[in-house]
PDB file of N, CA and C in Angstrom:
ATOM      1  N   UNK A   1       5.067  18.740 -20.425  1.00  0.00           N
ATOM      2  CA  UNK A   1       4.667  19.442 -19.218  1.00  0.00           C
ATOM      3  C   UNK A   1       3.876  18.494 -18.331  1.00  0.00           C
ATOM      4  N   UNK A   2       4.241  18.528 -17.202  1.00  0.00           N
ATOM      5  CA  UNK A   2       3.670  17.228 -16.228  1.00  0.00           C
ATOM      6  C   UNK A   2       2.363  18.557 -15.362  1.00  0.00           C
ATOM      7  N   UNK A   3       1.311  17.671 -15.172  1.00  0.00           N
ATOM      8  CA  UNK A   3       0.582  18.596 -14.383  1.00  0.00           C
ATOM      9  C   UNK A   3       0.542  17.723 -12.829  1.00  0.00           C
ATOM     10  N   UNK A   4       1.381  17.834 -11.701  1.00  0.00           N
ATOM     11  CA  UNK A   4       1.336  17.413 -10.597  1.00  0.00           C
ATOM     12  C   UNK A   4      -0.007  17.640  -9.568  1.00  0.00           C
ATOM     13  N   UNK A   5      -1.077  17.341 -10.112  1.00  0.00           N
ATOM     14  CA  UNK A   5      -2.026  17.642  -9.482  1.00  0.00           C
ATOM     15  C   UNK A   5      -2.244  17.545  -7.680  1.00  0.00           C
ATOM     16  N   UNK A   6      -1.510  16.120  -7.049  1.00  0.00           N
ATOM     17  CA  UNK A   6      -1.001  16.339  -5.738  1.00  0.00           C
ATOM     18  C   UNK A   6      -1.947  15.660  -4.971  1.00  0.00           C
ATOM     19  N   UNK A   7      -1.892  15.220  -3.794  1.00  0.00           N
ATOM     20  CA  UNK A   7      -2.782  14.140  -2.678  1.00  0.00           C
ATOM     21  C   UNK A   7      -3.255  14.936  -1.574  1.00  0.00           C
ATOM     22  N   UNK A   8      -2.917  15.755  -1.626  1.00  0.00           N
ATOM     23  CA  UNK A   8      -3.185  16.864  -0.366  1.00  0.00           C
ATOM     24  C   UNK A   8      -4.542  16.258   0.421  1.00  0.00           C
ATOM     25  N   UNK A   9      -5.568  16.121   0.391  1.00  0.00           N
ATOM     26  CA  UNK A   9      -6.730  15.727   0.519  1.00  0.00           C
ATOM     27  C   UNK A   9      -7.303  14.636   0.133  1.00  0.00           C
ATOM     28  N   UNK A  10      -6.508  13.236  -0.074  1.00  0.00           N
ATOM     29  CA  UNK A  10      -6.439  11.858  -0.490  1.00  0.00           C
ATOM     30  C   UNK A  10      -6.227  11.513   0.754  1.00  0.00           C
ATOM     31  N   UNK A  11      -7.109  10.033   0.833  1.00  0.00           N
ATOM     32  CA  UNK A  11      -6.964   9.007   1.498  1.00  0.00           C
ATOM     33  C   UNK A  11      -6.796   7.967   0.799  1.00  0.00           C
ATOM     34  N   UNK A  12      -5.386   7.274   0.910  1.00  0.00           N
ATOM     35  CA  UNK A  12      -4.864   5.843   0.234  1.00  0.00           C
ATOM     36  C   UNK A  12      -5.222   4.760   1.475  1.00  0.00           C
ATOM     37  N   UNK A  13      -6.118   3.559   0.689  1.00  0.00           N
ATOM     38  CA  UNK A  13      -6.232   2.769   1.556  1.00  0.00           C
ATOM     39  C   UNK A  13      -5.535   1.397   0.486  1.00  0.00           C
ATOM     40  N   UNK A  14      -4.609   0.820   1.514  1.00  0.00           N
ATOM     41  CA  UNK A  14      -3.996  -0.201   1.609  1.00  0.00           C
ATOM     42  C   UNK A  14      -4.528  -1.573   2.465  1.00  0.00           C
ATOM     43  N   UNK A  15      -4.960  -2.591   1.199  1.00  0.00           N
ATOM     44  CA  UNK A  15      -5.984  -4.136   1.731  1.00  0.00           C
ATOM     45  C   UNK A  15      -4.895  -5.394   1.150  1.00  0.00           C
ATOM     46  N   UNK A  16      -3.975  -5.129   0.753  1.00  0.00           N
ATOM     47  CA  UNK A  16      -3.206  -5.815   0.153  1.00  0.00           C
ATOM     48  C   UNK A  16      -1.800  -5.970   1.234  1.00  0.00           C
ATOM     49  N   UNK A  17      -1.085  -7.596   1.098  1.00  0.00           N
ATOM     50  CA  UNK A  17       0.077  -7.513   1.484  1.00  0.00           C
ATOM     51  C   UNK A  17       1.303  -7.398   0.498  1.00  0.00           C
ATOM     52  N   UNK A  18       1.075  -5.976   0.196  1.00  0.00           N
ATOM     53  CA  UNK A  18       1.778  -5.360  -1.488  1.00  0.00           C
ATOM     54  C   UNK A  18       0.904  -5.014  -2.075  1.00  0.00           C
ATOM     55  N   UNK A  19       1.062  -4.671  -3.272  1.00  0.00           N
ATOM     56  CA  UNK A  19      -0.150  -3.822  -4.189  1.00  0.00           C
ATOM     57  C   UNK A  19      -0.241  -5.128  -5.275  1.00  0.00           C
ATOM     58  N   UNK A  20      -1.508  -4.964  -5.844  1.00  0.00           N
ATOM     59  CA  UNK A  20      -2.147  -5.647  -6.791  1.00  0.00           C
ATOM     60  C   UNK A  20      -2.618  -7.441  -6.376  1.00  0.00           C
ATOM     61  N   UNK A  21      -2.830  -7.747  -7.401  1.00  0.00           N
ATOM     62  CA  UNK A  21      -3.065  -9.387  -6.931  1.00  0.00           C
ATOM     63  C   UNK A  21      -1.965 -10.650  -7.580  1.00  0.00           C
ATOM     64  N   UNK A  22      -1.185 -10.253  -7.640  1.00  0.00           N
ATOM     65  CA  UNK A  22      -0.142 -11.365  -7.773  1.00  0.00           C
ATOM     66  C   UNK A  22       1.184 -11.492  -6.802  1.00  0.00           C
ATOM     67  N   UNK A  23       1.952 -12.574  -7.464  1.00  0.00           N
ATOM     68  CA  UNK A  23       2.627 -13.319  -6.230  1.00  0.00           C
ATOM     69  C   UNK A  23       2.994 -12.088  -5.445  1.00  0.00           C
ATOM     70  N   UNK A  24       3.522 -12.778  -4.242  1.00  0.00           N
ATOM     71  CA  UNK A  24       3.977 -11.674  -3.108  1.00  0.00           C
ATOM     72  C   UNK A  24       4.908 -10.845  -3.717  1.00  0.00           C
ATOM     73  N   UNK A  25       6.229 -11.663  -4.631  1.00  0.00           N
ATOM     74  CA  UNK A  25       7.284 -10.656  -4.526  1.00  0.00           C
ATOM     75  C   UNK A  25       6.812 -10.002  -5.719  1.00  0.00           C
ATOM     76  N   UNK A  26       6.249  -9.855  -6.545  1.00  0.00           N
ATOM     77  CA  UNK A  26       5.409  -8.966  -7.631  1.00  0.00           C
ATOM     78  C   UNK A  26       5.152  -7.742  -6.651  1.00  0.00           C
ATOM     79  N   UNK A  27       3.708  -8.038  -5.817  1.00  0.00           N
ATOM     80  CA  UNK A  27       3.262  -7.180  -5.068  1.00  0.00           C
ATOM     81  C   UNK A  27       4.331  -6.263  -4.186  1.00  0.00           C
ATOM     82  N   UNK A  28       5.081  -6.938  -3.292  1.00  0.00           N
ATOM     83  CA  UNK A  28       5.590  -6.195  -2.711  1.00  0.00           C
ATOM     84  C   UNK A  28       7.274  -5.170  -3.620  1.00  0.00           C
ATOM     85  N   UNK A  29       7.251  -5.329  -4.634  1.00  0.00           N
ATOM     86  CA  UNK A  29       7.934  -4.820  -6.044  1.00  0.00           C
ATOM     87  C   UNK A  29       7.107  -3.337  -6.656  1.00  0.00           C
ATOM     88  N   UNK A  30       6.136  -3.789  -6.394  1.00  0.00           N
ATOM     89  CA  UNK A  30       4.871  -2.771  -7.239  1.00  0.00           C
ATOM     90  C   UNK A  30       4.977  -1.513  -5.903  1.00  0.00           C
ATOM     91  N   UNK A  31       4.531  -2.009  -4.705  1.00  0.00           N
ATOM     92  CA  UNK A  31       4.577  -1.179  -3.608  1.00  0.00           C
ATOM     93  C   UNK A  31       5.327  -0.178  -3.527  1.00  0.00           C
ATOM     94  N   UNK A  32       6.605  -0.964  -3.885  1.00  0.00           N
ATOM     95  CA  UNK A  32       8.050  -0.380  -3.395  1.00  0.00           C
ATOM     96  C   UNK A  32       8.236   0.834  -3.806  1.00  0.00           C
ATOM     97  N   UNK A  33       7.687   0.533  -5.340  1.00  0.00           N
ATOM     98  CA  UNK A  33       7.975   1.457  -6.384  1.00  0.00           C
ATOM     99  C   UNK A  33       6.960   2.795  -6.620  1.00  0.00           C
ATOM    100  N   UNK A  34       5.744   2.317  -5.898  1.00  0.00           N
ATOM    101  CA  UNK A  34       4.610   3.276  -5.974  1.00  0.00           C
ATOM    102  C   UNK A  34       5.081   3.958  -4.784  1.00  0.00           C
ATOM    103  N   UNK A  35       5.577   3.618  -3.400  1.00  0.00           N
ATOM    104  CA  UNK A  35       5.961   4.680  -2.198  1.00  0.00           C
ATOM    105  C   UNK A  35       7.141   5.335  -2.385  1.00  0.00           C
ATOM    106  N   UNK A  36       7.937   4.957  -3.447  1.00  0.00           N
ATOM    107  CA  UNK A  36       9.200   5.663  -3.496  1.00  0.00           C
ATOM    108  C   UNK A  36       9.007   6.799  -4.747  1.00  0.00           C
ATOM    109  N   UNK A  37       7.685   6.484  -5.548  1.00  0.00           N
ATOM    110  CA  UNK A  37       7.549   7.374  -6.459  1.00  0.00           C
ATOM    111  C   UNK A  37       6.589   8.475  -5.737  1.00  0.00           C
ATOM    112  N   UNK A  38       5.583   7.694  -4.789  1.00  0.00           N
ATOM    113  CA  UNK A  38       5.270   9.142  -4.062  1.00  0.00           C
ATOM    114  C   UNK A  38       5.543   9.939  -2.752  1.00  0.00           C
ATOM    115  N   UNK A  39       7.184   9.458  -2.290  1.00  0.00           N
ATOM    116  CA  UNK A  39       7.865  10.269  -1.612  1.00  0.00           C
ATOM    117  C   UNK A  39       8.269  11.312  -2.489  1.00  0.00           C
ATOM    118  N   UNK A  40       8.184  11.124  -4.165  1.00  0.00           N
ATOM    119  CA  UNK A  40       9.118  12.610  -4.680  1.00  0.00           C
ATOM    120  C   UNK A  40       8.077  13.559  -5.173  1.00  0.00           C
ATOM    121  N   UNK A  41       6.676  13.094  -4.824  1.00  0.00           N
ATOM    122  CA  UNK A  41       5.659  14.519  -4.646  1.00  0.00           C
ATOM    123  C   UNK A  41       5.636  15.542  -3.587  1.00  0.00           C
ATOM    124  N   UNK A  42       5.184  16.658  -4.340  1.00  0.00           N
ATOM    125  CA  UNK A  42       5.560  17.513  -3.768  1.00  0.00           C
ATOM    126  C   UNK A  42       4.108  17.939  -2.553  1.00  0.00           C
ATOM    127  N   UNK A  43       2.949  17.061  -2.788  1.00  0.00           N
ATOM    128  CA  UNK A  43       1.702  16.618  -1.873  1.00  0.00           C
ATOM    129  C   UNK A  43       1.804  15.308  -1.439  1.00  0.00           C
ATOM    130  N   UNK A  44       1.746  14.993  -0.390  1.00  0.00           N
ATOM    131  CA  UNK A  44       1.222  13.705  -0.625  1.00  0.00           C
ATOM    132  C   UNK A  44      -0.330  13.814   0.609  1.00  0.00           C
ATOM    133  N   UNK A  45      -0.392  12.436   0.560  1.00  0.00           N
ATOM    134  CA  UNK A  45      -2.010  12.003   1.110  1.00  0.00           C
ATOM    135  C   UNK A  45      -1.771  12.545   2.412  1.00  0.00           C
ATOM    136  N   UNK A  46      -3.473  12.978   3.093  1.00  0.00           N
ATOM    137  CA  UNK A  46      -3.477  13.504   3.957  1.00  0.00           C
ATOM    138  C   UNK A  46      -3.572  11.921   5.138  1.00  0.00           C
ATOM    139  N   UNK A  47      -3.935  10.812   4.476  1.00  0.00           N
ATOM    140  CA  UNK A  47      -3.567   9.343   5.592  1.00  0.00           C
ATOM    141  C   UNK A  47      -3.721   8.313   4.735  1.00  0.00           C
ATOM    142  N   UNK A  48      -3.053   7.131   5.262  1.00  0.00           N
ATOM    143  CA  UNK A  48      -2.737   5.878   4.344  1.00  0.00           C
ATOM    144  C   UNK A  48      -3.306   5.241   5.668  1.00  0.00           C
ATOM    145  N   UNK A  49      -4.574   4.426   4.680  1.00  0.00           N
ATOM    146  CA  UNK A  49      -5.157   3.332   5.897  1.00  0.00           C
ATOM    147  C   UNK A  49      -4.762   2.015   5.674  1.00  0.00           C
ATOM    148  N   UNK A  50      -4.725   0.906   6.523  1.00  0.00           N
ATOM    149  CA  UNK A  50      -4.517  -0.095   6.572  1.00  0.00           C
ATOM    150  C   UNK A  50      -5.411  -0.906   7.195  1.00  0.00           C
ATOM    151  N   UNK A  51      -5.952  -1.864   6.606  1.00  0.00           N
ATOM    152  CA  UNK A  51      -6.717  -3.128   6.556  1.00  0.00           C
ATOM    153  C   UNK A  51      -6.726  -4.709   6.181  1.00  0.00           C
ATOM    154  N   UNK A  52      -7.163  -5.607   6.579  1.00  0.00           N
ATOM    155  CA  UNK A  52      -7.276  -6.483   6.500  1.00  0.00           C
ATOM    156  C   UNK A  52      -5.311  -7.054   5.926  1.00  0.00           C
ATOM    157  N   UNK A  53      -5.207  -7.957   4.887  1.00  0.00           N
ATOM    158  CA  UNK A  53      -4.028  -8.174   4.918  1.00  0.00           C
ATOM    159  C   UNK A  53      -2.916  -6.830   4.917  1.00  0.00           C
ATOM    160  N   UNK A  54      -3.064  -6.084   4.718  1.00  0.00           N
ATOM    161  CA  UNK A  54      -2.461  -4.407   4.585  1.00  0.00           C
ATOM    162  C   UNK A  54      -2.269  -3.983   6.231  1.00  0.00           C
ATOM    163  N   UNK A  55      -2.515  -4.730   6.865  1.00  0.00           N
ATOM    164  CA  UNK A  55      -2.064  -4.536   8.127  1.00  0.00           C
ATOM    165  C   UNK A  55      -0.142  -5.431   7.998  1.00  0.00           C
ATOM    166  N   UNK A  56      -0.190  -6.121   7.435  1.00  0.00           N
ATOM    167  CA  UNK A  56       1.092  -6.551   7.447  1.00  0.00           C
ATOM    168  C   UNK A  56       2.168  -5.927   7.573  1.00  0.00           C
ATOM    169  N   UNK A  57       1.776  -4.999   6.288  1.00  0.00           N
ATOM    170  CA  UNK A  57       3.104  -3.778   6.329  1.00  0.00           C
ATOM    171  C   UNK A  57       3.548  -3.163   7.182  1.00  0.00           C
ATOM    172  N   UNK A  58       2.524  -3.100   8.030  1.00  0.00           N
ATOM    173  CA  UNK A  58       3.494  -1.967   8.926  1.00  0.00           C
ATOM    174  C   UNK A  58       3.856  -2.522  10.468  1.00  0.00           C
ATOM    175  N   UNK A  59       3.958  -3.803  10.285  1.00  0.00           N
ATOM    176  CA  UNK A  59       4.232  -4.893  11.595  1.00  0.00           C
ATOM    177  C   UNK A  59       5.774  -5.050  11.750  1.00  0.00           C
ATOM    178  N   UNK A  60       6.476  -6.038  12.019  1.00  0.00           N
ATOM    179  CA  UNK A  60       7.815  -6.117  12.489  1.00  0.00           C
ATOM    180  C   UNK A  60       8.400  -6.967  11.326  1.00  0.00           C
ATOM    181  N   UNK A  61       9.124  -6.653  10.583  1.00  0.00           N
ATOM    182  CA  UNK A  61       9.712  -7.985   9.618  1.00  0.00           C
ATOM    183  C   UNK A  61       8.968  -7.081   8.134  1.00  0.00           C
ATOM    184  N   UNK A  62       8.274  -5.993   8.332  1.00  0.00           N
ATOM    185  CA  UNK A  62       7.550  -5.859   6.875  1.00  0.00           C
ATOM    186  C   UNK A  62       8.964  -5.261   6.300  1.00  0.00           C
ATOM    187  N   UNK A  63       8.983  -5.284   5.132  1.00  0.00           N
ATOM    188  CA  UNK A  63      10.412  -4.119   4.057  1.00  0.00           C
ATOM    189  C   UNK A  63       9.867  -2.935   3.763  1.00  0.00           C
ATOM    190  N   UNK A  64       8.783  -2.827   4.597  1.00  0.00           N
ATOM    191  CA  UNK A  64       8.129  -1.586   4.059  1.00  0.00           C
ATOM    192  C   UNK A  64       8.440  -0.610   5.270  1.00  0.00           C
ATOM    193  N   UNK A  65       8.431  -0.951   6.545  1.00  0.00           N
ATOM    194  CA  UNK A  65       8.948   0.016   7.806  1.00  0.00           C
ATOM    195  C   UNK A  65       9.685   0.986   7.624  1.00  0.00           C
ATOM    196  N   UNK A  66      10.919   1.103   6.446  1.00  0.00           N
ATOM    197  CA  UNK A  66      11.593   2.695   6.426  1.00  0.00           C
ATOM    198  C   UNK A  66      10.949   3.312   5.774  1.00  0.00           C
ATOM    199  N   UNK A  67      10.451   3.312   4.835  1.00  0.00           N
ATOM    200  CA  UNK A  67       9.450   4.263   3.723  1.00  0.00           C
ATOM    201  C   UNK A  67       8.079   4.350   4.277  1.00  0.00           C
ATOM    202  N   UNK A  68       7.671   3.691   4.918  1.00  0.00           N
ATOM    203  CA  UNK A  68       6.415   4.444   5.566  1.00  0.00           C
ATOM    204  C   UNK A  68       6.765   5.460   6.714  1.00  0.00           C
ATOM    205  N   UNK A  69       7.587   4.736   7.407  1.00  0.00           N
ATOM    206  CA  UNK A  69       8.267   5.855   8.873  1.00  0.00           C
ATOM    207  C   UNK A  69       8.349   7.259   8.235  1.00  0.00           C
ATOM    208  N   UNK A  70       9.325   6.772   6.987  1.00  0.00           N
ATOM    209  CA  UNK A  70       9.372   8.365   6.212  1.00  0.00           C
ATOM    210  C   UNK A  70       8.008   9.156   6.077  1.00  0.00           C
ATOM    211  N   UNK A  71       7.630   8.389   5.263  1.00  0.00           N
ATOM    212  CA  UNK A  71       6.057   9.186   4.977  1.00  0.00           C
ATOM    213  C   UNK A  71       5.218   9.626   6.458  1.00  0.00           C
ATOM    214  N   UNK A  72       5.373   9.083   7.538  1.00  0.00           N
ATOM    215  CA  UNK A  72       4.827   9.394   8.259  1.00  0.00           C
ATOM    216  C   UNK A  72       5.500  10.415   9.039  1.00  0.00           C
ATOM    217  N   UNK A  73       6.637  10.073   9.128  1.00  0.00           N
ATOM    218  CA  UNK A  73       7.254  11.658   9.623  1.00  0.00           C
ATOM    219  C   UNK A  73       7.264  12.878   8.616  1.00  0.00           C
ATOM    220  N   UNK A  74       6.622  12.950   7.327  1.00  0.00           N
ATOM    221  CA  UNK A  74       6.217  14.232   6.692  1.00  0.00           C
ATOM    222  C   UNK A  74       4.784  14.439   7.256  1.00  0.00           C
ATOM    223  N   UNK A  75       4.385  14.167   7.661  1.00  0.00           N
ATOM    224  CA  UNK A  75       3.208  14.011   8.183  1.00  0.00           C
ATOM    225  C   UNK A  75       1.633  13.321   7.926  1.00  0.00           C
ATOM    226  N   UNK A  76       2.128  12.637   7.040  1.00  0.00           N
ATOM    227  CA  UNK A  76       1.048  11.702   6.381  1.00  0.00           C
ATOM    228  C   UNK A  76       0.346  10.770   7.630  1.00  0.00           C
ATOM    229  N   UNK A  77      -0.822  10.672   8.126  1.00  0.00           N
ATOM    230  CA  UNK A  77      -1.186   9.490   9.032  1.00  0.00           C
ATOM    231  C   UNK A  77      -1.067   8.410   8.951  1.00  0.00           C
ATOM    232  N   UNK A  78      -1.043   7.467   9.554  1.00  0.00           N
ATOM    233  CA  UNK A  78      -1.146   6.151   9.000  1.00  0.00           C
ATOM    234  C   UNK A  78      -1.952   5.204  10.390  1.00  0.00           C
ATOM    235  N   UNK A  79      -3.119   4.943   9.562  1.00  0.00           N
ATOM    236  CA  UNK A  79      -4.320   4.634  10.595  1.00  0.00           C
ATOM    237  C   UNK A  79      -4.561   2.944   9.843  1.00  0.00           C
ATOM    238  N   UNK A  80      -3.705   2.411  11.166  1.00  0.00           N
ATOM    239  CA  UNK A  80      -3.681   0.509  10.996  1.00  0.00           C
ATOM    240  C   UNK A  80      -5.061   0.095  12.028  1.00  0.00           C
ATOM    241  N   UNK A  81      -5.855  -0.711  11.271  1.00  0.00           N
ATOM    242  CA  UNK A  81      -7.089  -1.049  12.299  1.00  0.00           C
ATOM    243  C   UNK A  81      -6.847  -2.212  13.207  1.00  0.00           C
ATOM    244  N   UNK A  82      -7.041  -1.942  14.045  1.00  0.00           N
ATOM    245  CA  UNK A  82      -7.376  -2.902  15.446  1.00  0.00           C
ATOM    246  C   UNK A  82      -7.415  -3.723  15.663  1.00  0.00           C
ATOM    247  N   UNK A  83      -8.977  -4.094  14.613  1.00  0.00           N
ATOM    248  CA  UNK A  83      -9.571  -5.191  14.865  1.00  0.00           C
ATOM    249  C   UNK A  83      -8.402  -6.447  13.769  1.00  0.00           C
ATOM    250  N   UNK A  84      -8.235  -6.359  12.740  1.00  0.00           N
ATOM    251  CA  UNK A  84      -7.327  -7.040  11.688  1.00  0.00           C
ATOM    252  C   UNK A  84      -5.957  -7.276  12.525  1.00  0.00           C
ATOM    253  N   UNK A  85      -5.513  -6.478  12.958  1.00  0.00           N
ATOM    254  CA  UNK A  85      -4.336  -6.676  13.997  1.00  0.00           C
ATOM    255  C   UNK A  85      -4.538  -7.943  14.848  1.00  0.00           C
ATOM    256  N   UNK A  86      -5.856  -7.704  15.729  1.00  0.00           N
ATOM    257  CA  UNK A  86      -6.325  -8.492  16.484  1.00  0.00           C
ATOM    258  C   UNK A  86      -6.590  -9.518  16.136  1.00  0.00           C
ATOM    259  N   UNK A  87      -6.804  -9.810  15.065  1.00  0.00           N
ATOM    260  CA  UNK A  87      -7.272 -11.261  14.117  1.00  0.00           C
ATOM    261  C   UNK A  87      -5.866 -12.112  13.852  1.00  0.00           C
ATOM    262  N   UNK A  88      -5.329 -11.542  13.291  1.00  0.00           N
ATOM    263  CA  UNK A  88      -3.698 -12.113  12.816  1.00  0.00           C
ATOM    264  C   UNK A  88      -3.177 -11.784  13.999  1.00  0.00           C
ATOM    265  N   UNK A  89      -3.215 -11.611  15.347  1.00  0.00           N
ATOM    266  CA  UNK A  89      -2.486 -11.930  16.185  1.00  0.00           C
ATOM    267  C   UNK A  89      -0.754 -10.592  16.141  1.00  0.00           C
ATOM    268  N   UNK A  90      -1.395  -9.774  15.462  1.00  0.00           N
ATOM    269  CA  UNK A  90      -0.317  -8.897  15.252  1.00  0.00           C
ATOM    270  C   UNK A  90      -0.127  -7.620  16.083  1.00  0.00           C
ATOM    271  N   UNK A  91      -1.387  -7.430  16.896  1.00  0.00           N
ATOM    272  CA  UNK A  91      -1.341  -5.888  17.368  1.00  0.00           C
ATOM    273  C   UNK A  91      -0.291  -5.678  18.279  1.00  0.00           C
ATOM    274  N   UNK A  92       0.986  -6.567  18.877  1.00  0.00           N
ATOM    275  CA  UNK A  92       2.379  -6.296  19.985  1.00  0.00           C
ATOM    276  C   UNK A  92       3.613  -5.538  18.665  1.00  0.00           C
ATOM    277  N   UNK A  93       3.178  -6.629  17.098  1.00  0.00           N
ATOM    278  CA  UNK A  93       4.573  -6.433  16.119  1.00  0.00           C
ATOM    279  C   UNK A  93       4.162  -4.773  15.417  1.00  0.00           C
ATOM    280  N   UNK A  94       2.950  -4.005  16.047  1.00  0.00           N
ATOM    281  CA  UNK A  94       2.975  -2.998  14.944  1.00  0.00           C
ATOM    282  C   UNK A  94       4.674  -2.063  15.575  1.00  0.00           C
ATOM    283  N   UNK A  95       4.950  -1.356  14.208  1.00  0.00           N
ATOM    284  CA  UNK A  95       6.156  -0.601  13.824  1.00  0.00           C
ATOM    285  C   UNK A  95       6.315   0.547  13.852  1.00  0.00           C
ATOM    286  N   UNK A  96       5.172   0.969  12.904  1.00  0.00           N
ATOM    287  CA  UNK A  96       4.954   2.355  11.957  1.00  0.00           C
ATOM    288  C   UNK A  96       3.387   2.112  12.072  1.00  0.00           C
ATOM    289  N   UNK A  97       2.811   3.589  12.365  1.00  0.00           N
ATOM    290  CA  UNK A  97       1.612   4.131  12.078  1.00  0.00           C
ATOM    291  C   UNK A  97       1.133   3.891  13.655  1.00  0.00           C
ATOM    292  N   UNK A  98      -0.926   4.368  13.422  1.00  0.00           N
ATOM    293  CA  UNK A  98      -1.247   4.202  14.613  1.00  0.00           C
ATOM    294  C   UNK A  98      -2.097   3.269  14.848  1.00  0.00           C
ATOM    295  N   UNK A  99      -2.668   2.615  16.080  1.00  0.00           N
ATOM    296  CA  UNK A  99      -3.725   1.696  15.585  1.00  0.00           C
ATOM    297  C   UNK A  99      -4.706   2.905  15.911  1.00  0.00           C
ATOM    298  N   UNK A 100      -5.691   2.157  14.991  1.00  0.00           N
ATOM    299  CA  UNK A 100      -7.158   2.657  15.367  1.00  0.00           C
ATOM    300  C   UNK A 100      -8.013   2.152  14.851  1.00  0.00           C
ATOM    301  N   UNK A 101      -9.440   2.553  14.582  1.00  0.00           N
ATOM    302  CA  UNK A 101     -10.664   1.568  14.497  1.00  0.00           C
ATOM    303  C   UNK A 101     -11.237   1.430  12.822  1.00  0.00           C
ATOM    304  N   UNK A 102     -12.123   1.348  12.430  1.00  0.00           N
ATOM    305  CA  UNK A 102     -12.307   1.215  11.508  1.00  0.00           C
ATOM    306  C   UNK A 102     -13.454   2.336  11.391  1.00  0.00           C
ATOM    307  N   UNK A 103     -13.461   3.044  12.753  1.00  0.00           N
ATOM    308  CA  UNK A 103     -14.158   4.416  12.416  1.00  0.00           C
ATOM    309  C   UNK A 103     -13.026   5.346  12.275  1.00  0.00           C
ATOM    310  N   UNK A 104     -12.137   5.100  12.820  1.00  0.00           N
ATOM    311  CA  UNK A 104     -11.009   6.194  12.241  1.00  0.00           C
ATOM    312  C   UNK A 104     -10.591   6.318  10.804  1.00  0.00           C
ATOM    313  N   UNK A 105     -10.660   4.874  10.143  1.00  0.00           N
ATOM    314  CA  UNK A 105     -10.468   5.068   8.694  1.00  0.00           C
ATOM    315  C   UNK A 105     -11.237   5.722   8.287  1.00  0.00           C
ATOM    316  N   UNK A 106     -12.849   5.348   8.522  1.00  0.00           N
ATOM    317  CA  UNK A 106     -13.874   6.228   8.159  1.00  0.00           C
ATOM    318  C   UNK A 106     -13.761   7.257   7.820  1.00  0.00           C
ATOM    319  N   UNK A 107     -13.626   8.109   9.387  1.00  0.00           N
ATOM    320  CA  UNK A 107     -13.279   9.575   9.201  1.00  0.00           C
ATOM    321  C   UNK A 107     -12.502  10.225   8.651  1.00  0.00           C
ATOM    322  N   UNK A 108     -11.631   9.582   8.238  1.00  0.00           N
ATOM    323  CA  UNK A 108     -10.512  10.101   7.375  1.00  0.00           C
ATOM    324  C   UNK A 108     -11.134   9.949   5.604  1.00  0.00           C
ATOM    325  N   UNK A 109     -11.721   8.780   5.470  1.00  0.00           N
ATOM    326  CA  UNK A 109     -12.569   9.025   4.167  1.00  0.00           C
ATOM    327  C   UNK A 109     -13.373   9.992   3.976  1.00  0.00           C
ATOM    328  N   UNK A 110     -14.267  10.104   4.971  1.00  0.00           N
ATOM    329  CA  UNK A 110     -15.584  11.276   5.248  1.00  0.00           C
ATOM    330  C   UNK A 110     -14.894  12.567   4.820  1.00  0.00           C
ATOM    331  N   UNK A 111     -13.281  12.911   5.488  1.00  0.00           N
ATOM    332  CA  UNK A 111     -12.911  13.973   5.537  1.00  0.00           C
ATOM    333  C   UNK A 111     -11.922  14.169   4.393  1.00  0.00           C
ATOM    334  N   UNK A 112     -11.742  12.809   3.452  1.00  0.00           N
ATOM    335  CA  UNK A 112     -11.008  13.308   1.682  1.00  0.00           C
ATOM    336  C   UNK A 112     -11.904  13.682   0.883  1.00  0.00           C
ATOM    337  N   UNK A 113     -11.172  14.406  -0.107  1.00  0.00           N
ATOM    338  CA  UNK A 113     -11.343  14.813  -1.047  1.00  0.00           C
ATOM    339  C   UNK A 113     -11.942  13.719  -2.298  1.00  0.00           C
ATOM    340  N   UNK A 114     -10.605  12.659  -1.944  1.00  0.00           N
ATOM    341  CA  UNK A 114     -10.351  11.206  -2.974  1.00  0.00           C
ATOM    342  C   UNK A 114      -9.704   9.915  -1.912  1.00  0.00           C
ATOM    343  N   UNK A 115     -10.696   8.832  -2.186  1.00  0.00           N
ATOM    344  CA  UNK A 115      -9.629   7.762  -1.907  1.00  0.00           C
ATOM    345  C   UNK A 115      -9.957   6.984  -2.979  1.00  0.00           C
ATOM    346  N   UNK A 116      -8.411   6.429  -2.819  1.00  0.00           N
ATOM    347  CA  UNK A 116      -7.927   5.409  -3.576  1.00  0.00           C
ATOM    348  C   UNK A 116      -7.489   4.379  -2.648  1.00  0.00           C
ATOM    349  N   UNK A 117      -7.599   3.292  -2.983  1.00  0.00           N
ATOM    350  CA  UNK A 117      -7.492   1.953  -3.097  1.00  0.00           C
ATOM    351  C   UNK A 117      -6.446   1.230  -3.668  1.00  0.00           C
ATOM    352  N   UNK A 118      -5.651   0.548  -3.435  1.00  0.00           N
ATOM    353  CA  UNK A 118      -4.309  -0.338  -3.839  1.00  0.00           C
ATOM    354  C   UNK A 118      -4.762  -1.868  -3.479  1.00  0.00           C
TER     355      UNK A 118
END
C-alpha cells in the first residue's frame, strides 16, 4: 500500500544545473527522472524555484523546457530569479517559468507547508 502523501503546499527549490553533485550528465539523468516521476502525482508543488546555477534549466537549449512547460501548465509556478539570470547573462534565453526576485521565492517559502531542496 503506497501512502501518496502529495506536494500540494511544497515549495521545490532548484540550485543545481540537474540534481545532486555529480557530473552534468548524472545530474541532468537524476532530474529527468525525478520530474517525470512527479508529473504522475496526483499533487504536485504549489512552485518550483530557481536559483543560482538552477536558473539554467529553464533558459533556451535546457532538455528540461518540455517537462517543466508541462508542470507549469498544471499549474505549478515556476519563480526563476532575476538577479542569477542577470549574472550569467541569461535573462533574453528564459523559456519556461517567470522571472522574479528573490523575494518572490521567499514568499512562496513563507507561504509552504515544506520546502525541499534538490
Amino acid at each position: 500500500m503506497s501512502s501518496d502523501v502529495g506536494f500540494s503546499n511544497t515549495v521545490i527549490l532548484i540550485t543545481r544545473n540537474g540534481m545532486g553533485s555529480g557530473e552534468t550528465e548524472l545530474q541532468h539523468d537524476l532530474l529527468a527522472k525525478y520530474l517525470r516521476l512527479l508529473m504522475e502525482k496526483a499533487s504536485l508543488p504549489a512552485a518550483i524555484g530557481f536559483y543560482t546555477d538552477g536558473v539554467r534549466l529553464v533558459v533556451e537549449g535546457s532538455p528540461f523546457l518540455e517537462p517543466l512547460a508541462r508542470i507549469q501548465d498544471k499549474g505549478v509556478r515556476l519563480i526563476v530569479c532575476a538577479t542569477c539570470l542577470n549574472y550569467y547573462g541569461l535573462l533574453d534565453e528564459v523559456r519556461v517559468g517567470i522571472v522574479g526576485s528573490m523575494a518572490d521565492i521567499l514568499e512562496a517559502q513563507l507561504k509552504a507547508d515544506k520546502v525541499i531542496t534538490l
